[in-house]
PDB file of N, CA and C in Angstrom:
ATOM      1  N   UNK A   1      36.701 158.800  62.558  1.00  0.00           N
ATOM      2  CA  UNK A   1      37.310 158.646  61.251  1.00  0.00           C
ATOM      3  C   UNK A   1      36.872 157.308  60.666  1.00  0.00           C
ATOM      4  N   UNK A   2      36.760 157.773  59.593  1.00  0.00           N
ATOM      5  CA  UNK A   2      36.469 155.781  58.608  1.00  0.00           C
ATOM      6  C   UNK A   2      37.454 155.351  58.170  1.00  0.00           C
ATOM      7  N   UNK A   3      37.079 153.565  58.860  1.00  0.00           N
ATOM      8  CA  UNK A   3      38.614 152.971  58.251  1.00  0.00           C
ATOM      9  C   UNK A   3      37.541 151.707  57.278  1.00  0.00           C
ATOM     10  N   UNK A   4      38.386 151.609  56.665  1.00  0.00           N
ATOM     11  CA  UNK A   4      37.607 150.125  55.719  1.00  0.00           C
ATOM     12  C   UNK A   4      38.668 149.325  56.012  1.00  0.00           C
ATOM     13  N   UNK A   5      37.756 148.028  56.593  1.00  0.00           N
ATOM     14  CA  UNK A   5      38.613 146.650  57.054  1.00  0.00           C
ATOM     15  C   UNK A   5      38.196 145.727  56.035  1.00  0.00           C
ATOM     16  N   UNK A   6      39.037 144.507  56.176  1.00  0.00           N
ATOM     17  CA  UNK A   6      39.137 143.170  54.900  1.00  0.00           C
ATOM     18  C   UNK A   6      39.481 142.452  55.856  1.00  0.00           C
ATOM     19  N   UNK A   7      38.965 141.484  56.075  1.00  0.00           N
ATOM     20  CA  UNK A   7      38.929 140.287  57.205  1.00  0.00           C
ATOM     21  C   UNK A   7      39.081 139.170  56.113  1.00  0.00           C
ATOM     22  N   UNK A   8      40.280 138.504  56.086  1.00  0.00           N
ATOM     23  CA  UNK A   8      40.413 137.479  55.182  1.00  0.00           C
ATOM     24  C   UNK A   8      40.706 136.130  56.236  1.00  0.00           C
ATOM     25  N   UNK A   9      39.857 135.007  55.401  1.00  0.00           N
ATOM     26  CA  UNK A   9      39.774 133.827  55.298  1.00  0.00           C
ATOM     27  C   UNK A   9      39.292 133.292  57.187  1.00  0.00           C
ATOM     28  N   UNK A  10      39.412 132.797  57.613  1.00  0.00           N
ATOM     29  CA  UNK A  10      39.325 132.398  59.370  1.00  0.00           C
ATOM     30  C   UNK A  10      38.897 133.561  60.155  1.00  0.00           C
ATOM     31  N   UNK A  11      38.916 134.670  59.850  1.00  0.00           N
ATOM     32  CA  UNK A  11      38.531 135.832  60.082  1.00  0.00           C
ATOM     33  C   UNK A  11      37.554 136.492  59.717  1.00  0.00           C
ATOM     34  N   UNK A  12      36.852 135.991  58.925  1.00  0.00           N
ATOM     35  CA  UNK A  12      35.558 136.748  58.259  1.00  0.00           C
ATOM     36  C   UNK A  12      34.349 136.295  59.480  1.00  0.00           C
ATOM     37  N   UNK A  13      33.769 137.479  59.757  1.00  0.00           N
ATOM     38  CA  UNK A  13      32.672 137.410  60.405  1.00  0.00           C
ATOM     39  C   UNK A  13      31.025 136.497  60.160  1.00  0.00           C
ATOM     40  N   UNK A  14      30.771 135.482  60.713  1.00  0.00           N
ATOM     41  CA  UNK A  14      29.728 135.064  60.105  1.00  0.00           C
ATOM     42  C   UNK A  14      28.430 135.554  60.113  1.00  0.00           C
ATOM     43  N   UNK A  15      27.773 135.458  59.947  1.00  0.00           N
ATOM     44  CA  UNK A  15      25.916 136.142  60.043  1.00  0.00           C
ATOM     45  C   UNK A  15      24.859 135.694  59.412  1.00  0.00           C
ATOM     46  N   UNK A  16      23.437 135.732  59.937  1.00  0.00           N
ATOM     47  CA  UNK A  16      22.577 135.467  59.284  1.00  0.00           C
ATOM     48  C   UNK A  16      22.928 135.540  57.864  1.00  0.00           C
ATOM     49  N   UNK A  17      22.709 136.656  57.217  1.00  0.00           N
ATOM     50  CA  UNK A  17      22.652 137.112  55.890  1.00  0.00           C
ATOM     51  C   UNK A  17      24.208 136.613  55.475  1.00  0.00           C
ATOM     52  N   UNK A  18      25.205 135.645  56.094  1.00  0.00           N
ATOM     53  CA  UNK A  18      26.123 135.387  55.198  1.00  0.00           C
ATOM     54  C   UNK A  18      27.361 135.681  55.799  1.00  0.00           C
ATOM     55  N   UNK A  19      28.869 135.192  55.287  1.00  0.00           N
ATOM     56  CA  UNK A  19      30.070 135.858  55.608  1.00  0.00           C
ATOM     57  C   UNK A  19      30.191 137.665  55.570  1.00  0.00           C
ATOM     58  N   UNK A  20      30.744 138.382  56.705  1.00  0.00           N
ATOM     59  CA  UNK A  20      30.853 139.403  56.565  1.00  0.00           C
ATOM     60  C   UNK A  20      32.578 139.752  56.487  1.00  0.00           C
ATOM     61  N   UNK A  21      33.117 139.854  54.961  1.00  0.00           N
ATOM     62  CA  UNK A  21      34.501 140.573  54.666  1.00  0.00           C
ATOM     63  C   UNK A  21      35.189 141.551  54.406  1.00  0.00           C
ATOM     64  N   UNK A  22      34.465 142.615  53.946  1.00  0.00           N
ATOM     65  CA  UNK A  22      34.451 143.645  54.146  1.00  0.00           C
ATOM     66  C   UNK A  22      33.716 144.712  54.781  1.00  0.00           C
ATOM     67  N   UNK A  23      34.689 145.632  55.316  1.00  0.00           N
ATOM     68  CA  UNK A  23      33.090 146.538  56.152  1.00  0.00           C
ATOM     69  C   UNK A  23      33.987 147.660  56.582  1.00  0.00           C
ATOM     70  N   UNK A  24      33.429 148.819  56.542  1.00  0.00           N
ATOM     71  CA  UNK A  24      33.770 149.842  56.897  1.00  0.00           C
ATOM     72  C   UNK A  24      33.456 150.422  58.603  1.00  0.00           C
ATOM     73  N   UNK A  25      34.231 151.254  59.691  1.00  0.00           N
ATOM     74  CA  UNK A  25      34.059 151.004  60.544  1.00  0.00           C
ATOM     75  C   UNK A  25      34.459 152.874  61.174  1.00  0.00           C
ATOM     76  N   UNK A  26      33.584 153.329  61.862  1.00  0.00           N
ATOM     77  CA  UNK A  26      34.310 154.855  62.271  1.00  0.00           C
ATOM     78  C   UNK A  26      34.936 154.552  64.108  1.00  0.00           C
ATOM     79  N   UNK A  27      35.989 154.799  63.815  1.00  0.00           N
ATOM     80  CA  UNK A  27      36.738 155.151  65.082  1.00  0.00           C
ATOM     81  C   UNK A  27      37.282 156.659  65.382  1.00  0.00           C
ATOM     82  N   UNK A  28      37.677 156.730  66.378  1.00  0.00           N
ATOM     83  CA  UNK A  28      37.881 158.487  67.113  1.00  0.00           C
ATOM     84  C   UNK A  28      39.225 158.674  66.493  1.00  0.00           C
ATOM     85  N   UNK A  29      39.127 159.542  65.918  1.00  0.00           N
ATOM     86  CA  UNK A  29      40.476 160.669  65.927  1.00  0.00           C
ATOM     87  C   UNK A  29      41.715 160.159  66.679  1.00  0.00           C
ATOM     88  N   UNK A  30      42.727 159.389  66.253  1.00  0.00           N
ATOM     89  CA  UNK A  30      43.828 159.010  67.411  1.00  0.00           C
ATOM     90  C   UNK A  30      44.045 157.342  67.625  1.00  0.00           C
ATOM     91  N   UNK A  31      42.933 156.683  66.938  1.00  0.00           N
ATOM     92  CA  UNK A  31      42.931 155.465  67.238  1.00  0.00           C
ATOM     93  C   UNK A  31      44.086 154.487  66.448  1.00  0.00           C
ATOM     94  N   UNK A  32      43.956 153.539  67.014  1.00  0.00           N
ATOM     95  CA  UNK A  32      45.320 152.772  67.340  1.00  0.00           C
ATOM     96  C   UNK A  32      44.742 151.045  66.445  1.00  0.00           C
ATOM     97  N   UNK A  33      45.440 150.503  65.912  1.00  0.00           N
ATOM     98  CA  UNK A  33      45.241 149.009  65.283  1.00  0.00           C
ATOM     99  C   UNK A  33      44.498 148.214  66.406  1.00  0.00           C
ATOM    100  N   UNK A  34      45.430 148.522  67.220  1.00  0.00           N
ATOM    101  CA  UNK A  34      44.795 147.806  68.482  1.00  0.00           C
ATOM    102  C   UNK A  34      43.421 148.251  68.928  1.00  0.00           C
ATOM    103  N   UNK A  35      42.849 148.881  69.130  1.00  0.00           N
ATOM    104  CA  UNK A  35      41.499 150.147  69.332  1.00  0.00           C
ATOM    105  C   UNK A  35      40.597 148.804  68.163  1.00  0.00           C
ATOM    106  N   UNK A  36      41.064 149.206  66.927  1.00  0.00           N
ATOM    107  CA  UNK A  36      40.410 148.810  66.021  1.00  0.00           C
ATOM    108  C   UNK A  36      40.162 147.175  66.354  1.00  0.00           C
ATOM    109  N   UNK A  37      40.995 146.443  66.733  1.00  0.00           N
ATOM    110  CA  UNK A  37      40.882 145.090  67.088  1.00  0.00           C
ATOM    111  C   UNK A  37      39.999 144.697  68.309  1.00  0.00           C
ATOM    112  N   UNK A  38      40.499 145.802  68.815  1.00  0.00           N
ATOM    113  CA  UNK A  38      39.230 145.561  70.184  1.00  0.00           C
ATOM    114  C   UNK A  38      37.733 146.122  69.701  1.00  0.00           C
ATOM    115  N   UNK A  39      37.501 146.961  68.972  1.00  0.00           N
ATOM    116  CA  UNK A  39      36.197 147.214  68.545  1.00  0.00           C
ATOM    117  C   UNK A  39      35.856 146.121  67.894  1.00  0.00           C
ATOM    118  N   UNK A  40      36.193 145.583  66.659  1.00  0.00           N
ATOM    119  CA  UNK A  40      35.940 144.356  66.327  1.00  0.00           C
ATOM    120  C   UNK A  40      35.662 143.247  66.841  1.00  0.00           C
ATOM    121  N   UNK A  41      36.473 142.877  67.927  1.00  0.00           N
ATOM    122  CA  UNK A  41      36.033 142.136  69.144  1.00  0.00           C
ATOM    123  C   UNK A  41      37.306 140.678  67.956  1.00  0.00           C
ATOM    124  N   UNK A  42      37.853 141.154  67.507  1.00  0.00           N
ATOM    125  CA  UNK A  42      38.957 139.511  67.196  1.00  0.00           C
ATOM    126  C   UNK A  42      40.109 139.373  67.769  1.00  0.00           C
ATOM    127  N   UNK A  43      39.642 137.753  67.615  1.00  0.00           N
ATOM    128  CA  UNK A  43      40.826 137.125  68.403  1.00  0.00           C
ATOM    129  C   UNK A  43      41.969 136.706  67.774  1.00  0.00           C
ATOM    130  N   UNK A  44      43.203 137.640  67.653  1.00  0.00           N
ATOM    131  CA  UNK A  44      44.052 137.613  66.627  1.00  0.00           C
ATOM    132  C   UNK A  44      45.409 137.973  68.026  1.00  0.00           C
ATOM    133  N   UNK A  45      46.720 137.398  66.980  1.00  0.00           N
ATOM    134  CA  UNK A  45      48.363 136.973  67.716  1.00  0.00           C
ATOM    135  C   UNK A  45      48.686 137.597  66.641  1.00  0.00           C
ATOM    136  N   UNK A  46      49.874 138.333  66.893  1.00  0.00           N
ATOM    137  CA  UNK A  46      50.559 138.924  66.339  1.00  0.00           C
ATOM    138  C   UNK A  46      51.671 137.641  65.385  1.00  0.00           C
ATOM    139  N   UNK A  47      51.772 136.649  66.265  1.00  0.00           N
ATOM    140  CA  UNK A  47      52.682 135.937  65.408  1.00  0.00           C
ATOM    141  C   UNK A  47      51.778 134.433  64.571  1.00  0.00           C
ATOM    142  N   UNK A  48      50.438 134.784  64.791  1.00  0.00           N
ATOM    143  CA  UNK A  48      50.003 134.172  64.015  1.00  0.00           C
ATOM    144  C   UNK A  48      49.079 134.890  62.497  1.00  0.00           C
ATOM    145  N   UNK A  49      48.708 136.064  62.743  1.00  0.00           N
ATOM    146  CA  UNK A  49      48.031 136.967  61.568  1.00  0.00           C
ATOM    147  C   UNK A  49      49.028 138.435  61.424  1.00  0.00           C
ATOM    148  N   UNK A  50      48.925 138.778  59.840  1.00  0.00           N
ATOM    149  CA  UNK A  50      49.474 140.040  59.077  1.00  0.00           C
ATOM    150  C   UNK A  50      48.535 141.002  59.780  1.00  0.00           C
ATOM    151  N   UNK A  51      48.853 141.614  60.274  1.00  0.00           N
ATOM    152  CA  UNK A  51      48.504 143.610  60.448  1.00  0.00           C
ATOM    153  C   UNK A  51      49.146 143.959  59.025  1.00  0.00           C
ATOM    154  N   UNK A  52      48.310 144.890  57.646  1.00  0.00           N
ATOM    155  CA  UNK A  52      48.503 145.258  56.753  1.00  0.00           C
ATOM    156  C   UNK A  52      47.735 146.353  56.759  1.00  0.00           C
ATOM    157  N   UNK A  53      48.630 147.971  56.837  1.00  0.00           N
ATOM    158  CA  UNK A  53      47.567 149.371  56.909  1.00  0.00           C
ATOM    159  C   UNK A  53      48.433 149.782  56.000  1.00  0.00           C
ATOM    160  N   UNK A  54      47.614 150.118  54.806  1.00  0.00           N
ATOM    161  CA  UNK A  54      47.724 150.924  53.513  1.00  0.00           C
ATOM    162  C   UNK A  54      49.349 150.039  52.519  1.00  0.00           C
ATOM    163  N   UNK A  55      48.768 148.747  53.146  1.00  0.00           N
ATOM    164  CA  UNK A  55      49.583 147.532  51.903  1.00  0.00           C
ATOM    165  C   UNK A  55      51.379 148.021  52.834  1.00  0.00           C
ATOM    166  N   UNK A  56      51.416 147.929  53.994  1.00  0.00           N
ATOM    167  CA  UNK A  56      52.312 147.713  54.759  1.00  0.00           C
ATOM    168  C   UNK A  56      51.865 147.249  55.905  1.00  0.00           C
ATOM    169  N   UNK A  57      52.795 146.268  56.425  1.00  0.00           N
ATOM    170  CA  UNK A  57      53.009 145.349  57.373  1.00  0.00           C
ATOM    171  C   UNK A  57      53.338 145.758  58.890  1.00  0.00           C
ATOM    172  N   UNK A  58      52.400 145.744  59.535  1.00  0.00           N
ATOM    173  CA  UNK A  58      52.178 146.803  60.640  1.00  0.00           C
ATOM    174  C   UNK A  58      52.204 146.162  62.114  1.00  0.00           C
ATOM    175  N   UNK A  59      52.606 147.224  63.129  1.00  0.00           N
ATOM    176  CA  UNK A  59      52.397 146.535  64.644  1.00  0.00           C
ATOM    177  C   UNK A  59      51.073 146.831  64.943  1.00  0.00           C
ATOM    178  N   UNK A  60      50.838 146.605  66.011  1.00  0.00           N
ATOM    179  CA  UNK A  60      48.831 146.329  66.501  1.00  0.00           C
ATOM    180  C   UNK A  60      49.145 147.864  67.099  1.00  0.00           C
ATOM    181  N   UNK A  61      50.440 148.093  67.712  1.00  0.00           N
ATOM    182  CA  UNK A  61      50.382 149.729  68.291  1.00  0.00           C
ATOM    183  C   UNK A  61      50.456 150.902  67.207  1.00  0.00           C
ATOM    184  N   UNK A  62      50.216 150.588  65.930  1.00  0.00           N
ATOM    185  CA  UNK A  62      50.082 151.603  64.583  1.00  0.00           C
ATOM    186  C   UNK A  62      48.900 152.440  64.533  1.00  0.00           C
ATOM    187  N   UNK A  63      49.204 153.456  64.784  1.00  0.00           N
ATOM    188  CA  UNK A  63      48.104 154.862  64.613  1.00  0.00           C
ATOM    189  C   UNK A  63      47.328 154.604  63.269  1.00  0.00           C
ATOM    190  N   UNK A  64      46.056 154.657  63.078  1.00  0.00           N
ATOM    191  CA  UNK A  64      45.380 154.700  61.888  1.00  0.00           C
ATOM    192  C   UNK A  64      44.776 156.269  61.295  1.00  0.00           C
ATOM    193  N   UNK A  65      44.675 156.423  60.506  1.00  0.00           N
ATOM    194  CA  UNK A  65      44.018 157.473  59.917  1.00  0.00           C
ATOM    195  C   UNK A  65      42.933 157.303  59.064  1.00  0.00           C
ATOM    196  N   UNK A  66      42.273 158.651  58.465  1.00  0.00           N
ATOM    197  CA  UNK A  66      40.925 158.636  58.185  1.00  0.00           C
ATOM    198  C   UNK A  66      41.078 157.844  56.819  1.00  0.00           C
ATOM    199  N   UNK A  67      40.579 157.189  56.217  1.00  0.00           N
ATOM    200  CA  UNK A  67      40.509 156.071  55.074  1.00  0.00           C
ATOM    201  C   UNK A  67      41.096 155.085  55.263  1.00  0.00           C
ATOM    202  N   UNK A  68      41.911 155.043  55.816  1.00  0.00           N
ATOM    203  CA  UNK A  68      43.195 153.651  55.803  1.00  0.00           C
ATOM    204  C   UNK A  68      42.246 152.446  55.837  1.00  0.00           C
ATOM    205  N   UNK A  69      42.904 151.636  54.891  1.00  0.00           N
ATOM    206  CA  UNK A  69      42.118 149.982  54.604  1.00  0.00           C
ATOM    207  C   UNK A  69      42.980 148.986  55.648  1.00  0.00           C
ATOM    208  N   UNK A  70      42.718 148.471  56.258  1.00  0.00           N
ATOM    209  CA  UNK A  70      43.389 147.413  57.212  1.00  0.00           C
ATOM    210  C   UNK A  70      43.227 146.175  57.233  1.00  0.00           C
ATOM    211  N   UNK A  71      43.634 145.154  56.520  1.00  0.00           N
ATOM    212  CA  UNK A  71      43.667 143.733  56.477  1.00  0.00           C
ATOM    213  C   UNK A  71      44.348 143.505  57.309  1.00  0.00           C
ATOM    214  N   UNK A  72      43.400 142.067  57.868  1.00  0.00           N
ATOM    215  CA  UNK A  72      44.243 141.007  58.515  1.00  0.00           C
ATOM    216  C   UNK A  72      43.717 139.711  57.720  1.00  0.00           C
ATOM    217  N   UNK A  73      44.974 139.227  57.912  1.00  0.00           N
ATOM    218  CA  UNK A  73      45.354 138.216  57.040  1.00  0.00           C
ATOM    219  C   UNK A  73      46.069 136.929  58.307  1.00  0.00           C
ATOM    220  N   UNK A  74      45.509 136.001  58.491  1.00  0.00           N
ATOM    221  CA  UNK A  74      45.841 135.059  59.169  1.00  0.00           C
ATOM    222  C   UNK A  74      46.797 134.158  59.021  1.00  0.00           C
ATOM    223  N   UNK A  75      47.866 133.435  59.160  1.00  0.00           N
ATOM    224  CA  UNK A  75      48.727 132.418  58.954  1.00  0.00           C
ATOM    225  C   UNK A  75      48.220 131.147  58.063  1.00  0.00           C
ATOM    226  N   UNK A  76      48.549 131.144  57.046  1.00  0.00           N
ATOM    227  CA  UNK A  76      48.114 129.716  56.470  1.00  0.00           C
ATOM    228  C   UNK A  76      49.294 128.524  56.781  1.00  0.00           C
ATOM    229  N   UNK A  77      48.744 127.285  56.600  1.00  0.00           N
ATOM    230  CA  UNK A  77      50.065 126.069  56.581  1.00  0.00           C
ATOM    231  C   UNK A  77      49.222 124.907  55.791  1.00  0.00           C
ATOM    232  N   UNK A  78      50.310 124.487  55.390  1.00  0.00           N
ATOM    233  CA  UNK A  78      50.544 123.072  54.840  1.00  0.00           C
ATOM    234  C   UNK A  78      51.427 123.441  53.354  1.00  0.00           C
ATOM    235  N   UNK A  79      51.150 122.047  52.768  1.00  0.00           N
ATOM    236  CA  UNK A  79      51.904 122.062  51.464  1.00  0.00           C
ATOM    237  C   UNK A  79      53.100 121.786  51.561  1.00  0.00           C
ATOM    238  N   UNK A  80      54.648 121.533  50.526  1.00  0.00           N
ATOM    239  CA  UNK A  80      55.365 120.886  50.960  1.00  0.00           C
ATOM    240  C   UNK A  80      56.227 122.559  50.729  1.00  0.00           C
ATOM    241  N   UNK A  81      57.572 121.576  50.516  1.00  0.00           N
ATOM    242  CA  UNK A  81      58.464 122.607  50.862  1.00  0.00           C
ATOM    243  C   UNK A  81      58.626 123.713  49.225  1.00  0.00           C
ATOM    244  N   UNK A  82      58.785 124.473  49.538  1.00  0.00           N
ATOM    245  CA  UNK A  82      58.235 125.816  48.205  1.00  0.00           C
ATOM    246  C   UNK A  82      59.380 126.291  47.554  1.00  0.00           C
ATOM    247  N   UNK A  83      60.726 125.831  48.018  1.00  0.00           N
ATOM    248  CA  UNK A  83      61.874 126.371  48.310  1.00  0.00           C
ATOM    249  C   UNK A  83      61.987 127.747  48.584  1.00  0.00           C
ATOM    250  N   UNK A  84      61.149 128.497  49.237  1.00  0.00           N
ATOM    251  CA  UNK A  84      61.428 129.488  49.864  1.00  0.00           C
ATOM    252  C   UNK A  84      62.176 129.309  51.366  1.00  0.00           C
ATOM    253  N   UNK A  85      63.120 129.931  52.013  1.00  0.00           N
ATOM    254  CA  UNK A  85      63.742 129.373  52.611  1.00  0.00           C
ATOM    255  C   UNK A  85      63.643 130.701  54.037  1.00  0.00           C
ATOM    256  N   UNK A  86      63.651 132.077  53.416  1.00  0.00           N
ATOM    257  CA  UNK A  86      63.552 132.971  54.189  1.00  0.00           C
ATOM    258  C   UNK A  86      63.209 134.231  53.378  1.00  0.00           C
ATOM    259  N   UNK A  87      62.390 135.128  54.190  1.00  0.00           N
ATOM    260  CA  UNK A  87      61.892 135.792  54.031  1.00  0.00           C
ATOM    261  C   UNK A  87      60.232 135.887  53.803  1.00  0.00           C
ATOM    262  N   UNK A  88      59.499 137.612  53.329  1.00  0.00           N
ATOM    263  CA  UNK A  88      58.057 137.207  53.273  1.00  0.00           C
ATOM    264  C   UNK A  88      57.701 138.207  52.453  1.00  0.00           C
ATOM    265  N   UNK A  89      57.434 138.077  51.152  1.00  0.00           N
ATOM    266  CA  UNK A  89      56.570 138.788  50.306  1.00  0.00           C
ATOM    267  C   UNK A  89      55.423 138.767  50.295  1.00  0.00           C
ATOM    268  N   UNK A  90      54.586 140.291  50.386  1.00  0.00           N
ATOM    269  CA  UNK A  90      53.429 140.817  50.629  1.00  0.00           C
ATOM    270  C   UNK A  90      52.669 141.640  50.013  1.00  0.00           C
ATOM    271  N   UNK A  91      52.198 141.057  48.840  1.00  0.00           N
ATOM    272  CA  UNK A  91      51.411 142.106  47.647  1.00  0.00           C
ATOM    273  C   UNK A  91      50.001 142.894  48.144  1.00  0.00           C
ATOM    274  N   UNK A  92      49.763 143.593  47.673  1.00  0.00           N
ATOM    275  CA  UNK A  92      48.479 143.843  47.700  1.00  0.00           C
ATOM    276  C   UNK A  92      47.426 143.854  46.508  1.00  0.00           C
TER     277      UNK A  92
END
């Protein structure tokens, strides 16, 4: 099945020809976020990067299907205080 991935920011693949951020990828019938992470070969924490399949916020044990777009999105920091205090809004 084809999934199209978005590797944002610390995560983008480097290469000769340049950053690689988007890219489309076929996995088997049944496969798992996790599957997908290990094909990729990244080194990603659950409590440090977003799992995002089809603009929801996902576990690494989430079944994928045929099209599904899958960002990961890594933890950013700094800056001062935002007055956000709790919670996490997640657009797509």
């Amino acid at each position: 099945m084809r999934i199209i991935v978005h590797l944002h920011t610390i995560l983008q693949k480097s290469t000769s020809k340049g950053l690689i951020r988007n890219l489309e990828v076929e996995l088997e019938t049944g496969a798992t976020l996790n599957d997908l992470i290990e094909y990729l070969n990244l080194e990603v924490d659950e409590e440090d990067t977003l799992f995002v399949v089809q603009g929801q916020i996902v576990e690494r044990e989430q079944g994928l299907s045929e099209g599904d777009e899958v960002h990961f999105i890594p933890a950013i920091s700094g800056g001062g205080n935002s007055g956000i205090t709790n919670g996490l809004k997640y657009t797509l």
